[in-house]
PDB file of N, CA and C in Angstrom:
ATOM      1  N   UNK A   1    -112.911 -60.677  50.412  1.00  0.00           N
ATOM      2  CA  UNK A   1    -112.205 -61.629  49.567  1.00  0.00           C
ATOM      3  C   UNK A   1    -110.904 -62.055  50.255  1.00  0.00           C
ATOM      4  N   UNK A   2    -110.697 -63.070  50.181  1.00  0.00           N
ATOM      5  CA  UNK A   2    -109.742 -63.962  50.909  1.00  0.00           C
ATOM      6  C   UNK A   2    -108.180 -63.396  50.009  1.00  0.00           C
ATOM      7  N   UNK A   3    -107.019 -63.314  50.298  1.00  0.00           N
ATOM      8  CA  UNK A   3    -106.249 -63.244  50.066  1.00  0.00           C
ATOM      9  C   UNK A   3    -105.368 -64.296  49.316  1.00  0.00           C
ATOM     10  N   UNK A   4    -104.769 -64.123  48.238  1.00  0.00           N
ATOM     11  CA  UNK A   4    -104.415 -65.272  47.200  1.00  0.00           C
ATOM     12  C   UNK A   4    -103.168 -66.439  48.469  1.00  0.00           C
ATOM     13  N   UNK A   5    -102.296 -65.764  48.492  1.00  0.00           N
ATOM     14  CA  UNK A   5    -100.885 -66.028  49.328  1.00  0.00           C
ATOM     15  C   UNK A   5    -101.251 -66.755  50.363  1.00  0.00           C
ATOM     16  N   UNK A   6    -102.661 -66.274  51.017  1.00  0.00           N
ATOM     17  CA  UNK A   6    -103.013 -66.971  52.516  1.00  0.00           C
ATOM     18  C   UNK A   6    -103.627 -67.908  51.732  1.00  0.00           C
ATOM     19  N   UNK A   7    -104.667 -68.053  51.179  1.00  0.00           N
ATOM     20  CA  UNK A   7    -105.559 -69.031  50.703  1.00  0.00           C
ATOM     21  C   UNK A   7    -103.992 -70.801  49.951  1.00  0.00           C
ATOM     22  N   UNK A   8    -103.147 -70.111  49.302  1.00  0.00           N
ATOM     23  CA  UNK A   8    -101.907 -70.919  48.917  1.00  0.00           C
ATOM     24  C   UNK A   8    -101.341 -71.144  49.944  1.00  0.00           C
ATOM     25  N   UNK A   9    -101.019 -70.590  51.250  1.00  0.00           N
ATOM     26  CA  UNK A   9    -100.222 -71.238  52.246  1.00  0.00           C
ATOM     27  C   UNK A   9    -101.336 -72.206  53.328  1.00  0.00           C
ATOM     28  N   UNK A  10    -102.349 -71.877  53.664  1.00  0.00           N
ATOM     29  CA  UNK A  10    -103.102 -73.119  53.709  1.00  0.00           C
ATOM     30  C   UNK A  10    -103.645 -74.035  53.170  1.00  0.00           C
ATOM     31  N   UNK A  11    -103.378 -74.194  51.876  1.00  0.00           N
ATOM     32  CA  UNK A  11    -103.451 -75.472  51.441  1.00  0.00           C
ATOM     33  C   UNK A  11    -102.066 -76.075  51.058  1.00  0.00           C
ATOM     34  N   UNK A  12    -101.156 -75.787  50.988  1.00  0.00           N
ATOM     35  CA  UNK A  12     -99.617 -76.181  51.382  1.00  0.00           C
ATOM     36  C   UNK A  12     -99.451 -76.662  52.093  1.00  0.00           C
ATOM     37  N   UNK A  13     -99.852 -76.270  53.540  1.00  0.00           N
ATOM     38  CA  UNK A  13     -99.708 -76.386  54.754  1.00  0.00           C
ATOM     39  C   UNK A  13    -100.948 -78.231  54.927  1.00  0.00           C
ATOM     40  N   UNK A  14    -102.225 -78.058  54.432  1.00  0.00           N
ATOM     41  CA  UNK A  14    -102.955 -79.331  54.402  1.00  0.00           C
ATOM     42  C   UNK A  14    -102.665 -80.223  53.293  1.00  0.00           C
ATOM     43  N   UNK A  15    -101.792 -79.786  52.782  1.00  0.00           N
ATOM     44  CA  UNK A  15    -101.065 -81.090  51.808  1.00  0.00           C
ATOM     45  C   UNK A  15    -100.138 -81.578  52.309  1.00  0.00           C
ATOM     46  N   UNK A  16     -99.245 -80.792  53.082  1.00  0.00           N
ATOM     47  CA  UNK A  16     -98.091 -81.116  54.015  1.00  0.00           C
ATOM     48  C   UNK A  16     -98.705 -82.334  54.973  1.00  0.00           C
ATOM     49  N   UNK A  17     -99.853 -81.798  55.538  1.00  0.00           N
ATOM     50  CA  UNK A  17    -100.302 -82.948  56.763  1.00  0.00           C
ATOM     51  C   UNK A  17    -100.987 -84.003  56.216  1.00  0.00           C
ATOM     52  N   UNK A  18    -101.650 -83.637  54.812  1.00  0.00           N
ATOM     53  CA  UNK A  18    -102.052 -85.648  54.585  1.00  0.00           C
ATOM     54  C   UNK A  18    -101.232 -86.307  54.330  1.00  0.00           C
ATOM     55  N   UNK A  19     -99.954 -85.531  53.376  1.00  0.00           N
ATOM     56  CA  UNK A  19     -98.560 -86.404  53.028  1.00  0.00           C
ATOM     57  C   UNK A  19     -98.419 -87.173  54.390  1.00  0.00           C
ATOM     58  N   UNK A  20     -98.267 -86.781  55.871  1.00  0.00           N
ATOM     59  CA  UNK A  20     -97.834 -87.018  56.528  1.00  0.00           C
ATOM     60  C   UNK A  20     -98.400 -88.508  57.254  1.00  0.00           C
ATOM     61  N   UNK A  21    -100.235 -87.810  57.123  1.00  0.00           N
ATOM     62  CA  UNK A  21    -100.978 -88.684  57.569  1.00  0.00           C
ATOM     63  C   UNK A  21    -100.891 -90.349  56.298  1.00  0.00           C
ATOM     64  N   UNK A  22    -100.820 -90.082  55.899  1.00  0.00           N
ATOM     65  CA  UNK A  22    -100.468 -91.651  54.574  1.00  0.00           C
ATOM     66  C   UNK A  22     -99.244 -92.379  54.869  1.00  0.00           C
ATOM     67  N   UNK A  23     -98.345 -91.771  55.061  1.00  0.00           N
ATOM     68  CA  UNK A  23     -96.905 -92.035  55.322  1.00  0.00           C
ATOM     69  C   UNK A  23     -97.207 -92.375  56.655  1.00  0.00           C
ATOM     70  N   UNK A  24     -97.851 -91.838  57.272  1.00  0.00           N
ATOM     71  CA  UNK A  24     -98.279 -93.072  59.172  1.00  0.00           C
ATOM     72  C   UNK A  24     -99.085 -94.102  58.975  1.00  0.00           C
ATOM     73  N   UNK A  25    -100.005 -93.976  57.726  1.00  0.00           N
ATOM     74  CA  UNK A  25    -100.876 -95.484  57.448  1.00  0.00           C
ATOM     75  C   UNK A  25     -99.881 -95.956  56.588  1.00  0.00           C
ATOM     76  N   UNK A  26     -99.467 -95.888  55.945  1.00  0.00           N
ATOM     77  CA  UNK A  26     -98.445 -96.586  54.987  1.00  0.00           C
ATOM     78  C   UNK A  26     -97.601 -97.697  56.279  1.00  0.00           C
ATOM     79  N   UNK A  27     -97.192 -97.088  57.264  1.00  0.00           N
ATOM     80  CA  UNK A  27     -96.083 -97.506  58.544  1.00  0.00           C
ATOM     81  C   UNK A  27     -97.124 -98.702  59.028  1.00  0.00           C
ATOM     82  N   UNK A  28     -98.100 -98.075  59.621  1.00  0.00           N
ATOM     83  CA  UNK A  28     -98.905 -98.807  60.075  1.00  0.00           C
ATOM     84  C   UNK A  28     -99.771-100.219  59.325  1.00  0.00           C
ATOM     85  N   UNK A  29     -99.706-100.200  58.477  1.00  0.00           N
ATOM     86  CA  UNK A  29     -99.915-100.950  57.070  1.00  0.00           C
ATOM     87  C   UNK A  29     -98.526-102.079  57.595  1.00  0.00           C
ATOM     88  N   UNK A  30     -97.285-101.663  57.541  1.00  0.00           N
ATOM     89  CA  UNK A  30     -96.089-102.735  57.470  1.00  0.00           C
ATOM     90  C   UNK A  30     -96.356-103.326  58.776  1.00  0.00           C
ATOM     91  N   UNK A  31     -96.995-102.262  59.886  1.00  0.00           N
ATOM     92  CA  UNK A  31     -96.654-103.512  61.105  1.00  0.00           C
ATOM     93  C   UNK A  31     -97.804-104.415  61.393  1.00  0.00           C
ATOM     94  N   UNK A  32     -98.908-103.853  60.373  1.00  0.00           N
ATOM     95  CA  UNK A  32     -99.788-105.062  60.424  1.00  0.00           C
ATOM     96  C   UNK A  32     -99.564-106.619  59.495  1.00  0.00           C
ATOM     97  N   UNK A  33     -98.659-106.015  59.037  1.00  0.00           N
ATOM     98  CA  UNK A  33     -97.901-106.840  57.809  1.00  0.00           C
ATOM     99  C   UNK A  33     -96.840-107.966  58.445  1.00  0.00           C
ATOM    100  N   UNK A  34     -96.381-107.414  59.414  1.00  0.00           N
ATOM    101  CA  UNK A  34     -95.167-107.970  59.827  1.00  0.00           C
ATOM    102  C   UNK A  34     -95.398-108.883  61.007  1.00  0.00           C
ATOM    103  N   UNK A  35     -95.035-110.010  60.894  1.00  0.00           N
ATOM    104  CA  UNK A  35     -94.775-111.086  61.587  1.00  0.00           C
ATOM    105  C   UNK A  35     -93.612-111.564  62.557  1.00  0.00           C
ATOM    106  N   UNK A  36     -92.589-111.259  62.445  1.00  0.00           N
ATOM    107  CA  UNK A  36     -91.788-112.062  63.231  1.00  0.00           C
ATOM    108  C   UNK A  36     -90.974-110.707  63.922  1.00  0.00           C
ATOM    109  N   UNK A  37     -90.211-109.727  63.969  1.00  0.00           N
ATOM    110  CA  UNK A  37     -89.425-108.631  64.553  1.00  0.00           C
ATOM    111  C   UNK A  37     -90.150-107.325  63.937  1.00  0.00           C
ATOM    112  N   UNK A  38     -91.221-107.088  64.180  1.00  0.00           N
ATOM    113  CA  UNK A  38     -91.415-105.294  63.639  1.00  0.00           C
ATOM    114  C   UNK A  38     -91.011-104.440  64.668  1.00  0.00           C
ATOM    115  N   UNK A  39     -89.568-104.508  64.937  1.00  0.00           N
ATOM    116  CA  UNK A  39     -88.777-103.281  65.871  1.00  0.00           C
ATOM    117  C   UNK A  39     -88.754-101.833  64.936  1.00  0.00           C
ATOM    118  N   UNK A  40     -88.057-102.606  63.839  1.00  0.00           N
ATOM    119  CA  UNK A  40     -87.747-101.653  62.556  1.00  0.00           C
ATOM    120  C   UNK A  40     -88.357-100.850  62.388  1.00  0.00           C
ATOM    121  N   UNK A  41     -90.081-101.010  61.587  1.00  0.00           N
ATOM    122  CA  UNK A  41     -91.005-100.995  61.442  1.00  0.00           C
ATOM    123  C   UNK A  41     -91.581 -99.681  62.836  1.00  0.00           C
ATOM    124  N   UNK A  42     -91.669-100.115  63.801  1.00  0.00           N
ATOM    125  CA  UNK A  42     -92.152 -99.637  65.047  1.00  0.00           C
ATOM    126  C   UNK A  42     -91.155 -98.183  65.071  1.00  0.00           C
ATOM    127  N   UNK A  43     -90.127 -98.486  64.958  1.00  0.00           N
ATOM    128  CA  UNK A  43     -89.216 -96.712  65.109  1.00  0.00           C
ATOM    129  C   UNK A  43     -89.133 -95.876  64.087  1.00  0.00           C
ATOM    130  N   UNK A  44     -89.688 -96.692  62.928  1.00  0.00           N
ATOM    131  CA  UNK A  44     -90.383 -95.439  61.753  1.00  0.00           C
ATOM    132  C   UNK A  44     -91.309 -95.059  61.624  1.00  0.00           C
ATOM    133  N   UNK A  45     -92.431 -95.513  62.647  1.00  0.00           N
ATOM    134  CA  UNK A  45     -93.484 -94.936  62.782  1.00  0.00           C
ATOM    135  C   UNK A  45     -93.946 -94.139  63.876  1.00  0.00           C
ATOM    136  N   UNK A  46     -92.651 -94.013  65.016  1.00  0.00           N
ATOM    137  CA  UNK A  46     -92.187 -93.066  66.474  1.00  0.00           C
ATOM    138  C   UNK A  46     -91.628 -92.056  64.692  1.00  0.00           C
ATOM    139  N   UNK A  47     -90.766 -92.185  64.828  1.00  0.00           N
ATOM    140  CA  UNK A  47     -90.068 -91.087  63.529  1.00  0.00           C
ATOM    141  C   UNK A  47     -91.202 -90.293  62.597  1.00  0.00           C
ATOM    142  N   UNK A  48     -92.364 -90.770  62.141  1.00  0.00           N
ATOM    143  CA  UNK A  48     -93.519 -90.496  61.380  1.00  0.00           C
ATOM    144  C   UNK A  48     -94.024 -89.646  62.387  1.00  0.00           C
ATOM    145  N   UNK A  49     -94.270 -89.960  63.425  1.00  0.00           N
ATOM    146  CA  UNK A  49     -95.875 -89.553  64.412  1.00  0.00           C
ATOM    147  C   UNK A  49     -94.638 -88.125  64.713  1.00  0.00           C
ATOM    148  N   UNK A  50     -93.274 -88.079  65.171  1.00  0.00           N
ATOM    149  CA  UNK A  50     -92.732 -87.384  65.917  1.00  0.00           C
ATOM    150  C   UNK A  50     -92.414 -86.273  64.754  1.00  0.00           C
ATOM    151  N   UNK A  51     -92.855 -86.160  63.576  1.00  0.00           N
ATOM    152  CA  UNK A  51     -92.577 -84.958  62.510  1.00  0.00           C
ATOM    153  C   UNK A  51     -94.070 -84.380  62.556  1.00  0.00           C
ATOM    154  N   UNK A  52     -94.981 -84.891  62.779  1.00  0.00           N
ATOM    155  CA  UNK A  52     -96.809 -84.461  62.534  1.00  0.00           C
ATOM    156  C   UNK A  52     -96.131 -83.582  64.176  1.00  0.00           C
TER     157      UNK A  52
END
């Protein structure tokens, strides 16, 4: 039998990384969005990729 604490810190841990992964499509979403300067856009999604 699997241990309660371990079984709760890996799925903490894979909620942590889809938060993460949405929040990089979310980014990626604006610079497909964006038309004229997505600099902005582009260094929050270096900032996104560089926390995963």
């Amino acid at each position: 039998m699997k241990n309660a604490d371990e079984v709760l810190r890996r799925k903490e841990l894979e909620i942590k990384r889809v938060k993460g992964e949405i929040e990089a499509l979310r980014v990626a979403a604006q610079l497909l969005r964006e038309k004229e300067d997505p600099a902005p856009v582009r260094q929050k999604l270096a900032k996104v990729l560089r926390i995963r």
